[in-house]
Protein backbone atom coordinates (compact mmCIF):
# COMPACT_ATOMS: atom_id res chain seq x y z
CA UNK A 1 10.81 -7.72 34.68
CA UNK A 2 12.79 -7.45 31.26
CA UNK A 3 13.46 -4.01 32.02
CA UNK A 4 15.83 -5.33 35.08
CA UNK A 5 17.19 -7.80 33.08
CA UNK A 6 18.14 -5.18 30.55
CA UNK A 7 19.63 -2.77 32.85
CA UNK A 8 21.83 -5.45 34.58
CA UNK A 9 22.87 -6.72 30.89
CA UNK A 10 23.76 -2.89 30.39
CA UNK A 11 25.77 -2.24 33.72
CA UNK A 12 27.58 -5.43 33.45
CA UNK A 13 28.38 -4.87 29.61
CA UNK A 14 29.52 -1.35 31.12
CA UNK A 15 27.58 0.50 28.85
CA UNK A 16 26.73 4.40 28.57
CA UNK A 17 23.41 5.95 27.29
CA UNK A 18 21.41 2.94 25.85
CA UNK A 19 18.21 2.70 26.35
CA UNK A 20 15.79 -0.63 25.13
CA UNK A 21 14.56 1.24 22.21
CA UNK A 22 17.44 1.84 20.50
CA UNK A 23 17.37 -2.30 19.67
CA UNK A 24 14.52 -1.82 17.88
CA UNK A 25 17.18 0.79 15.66
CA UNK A 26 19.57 -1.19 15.33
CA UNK A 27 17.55 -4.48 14.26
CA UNK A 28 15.57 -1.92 11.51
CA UNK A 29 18.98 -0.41 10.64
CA UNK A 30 20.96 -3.67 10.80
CA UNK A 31 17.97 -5.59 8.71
CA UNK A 32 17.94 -2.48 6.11
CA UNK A 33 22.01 -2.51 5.59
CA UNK A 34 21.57 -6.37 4.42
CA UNK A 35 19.20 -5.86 2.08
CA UNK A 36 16.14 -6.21 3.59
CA UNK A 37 12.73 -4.57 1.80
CA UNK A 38 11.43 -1.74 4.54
CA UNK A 39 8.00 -3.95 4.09
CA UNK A 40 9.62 -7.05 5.77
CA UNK A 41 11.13 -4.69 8.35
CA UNK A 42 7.78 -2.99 8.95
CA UNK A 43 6.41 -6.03 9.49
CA UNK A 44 9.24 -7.80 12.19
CA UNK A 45 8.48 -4.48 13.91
CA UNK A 46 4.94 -4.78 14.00
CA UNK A 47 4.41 -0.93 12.80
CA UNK A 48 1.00 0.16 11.77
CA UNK A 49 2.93 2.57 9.35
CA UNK A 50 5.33 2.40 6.99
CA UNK A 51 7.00 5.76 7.38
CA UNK A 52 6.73 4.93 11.68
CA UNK A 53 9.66 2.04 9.77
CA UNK A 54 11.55 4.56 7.72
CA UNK A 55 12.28 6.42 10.97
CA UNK A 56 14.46 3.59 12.10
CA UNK A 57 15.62 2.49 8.77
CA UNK A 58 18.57 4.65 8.62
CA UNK A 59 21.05 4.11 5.51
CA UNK A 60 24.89 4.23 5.74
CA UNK A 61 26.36 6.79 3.36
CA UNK A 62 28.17 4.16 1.75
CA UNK A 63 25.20 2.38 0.72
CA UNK A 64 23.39 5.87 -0.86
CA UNK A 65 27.02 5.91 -2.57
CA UNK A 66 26.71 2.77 -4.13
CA UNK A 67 23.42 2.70 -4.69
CA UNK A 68 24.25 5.74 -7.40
CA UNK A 69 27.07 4.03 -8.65
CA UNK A 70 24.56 1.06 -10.03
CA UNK A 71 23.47 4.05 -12.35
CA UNK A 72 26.90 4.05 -13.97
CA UNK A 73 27.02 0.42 -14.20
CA UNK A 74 23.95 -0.19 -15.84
CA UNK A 75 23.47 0.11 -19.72
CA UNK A 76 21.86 3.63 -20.94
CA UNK A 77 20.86 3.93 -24.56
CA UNK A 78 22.11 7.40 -25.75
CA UNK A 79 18.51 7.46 -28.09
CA UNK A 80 15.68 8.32 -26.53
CA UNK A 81 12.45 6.05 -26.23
CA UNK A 82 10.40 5.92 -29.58
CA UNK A 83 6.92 5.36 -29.59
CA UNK A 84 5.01 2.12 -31.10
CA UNK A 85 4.31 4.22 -34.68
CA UNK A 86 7.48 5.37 -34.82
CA UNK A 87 9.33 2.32 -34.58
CA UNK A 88 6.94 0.54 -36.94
CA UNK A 89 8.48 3.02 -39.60
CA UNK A 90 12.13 2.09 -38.74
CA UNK A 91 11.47 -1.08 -38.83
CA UNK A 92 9.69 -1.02 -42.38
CA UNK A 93 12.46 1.32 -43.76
CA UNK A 94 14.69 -1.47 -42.60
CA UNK A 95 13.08 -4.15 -44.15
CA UNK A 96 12.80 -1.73 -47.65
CA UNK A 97 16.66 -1.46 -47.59
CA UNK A 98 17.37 -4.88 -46.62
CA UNK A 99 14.87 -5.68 -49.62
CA UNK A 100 16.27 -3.42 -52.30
CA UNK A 101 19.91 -4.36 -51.81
């Protein structure tokens, strides 16, 4: 019964080449685009898997464009990470200088 309901929806809406199942893209794709964890998707979907979700999930190249440009936004140190012993000795070399000035 939906399936007639569908197909008049479709041949009043004169549309080509859509089938039922590509809603279920466009929800996942649509759901993805705002934001939406792939989890939360997976779940509206009712998948099993979560790479059956990915499938659907796909991601505007805008969105892998800005997603990079968050990298230049966000604040990089130029040093690189120092351990817990390491810092402990800057720290105590700062405190020496602070102390002896």
């Amino acid at each position: 019964m939906p399936k007639k309901g569908f197909r008049k929806a479709v041949r009043i809406a004169r549309i080509a080449h859509i089938r039922f199942h590509d809603l279920r893209h466009t929800f996942a794709t649509r759901l993805v685009l705002q934001g939406v964890d792939l989890i939360t998707v997976q779940q509206l979907l009712g998948h099993a898997k979560i790479t059956t979700t990915a499938r659907y999930a796909h991601t505007a190249d805008k969105n892998k464009i800005d997603a990079v440009k968050k990298l230049d936004r966000a604040e990089v140190s130029n040093r690189a990470p120092i351990g817990p012993r390491r810092r402990e000795r800057r720290l105590r070399l700062r405190a020496k200088r602070l102390y002896n000035e």
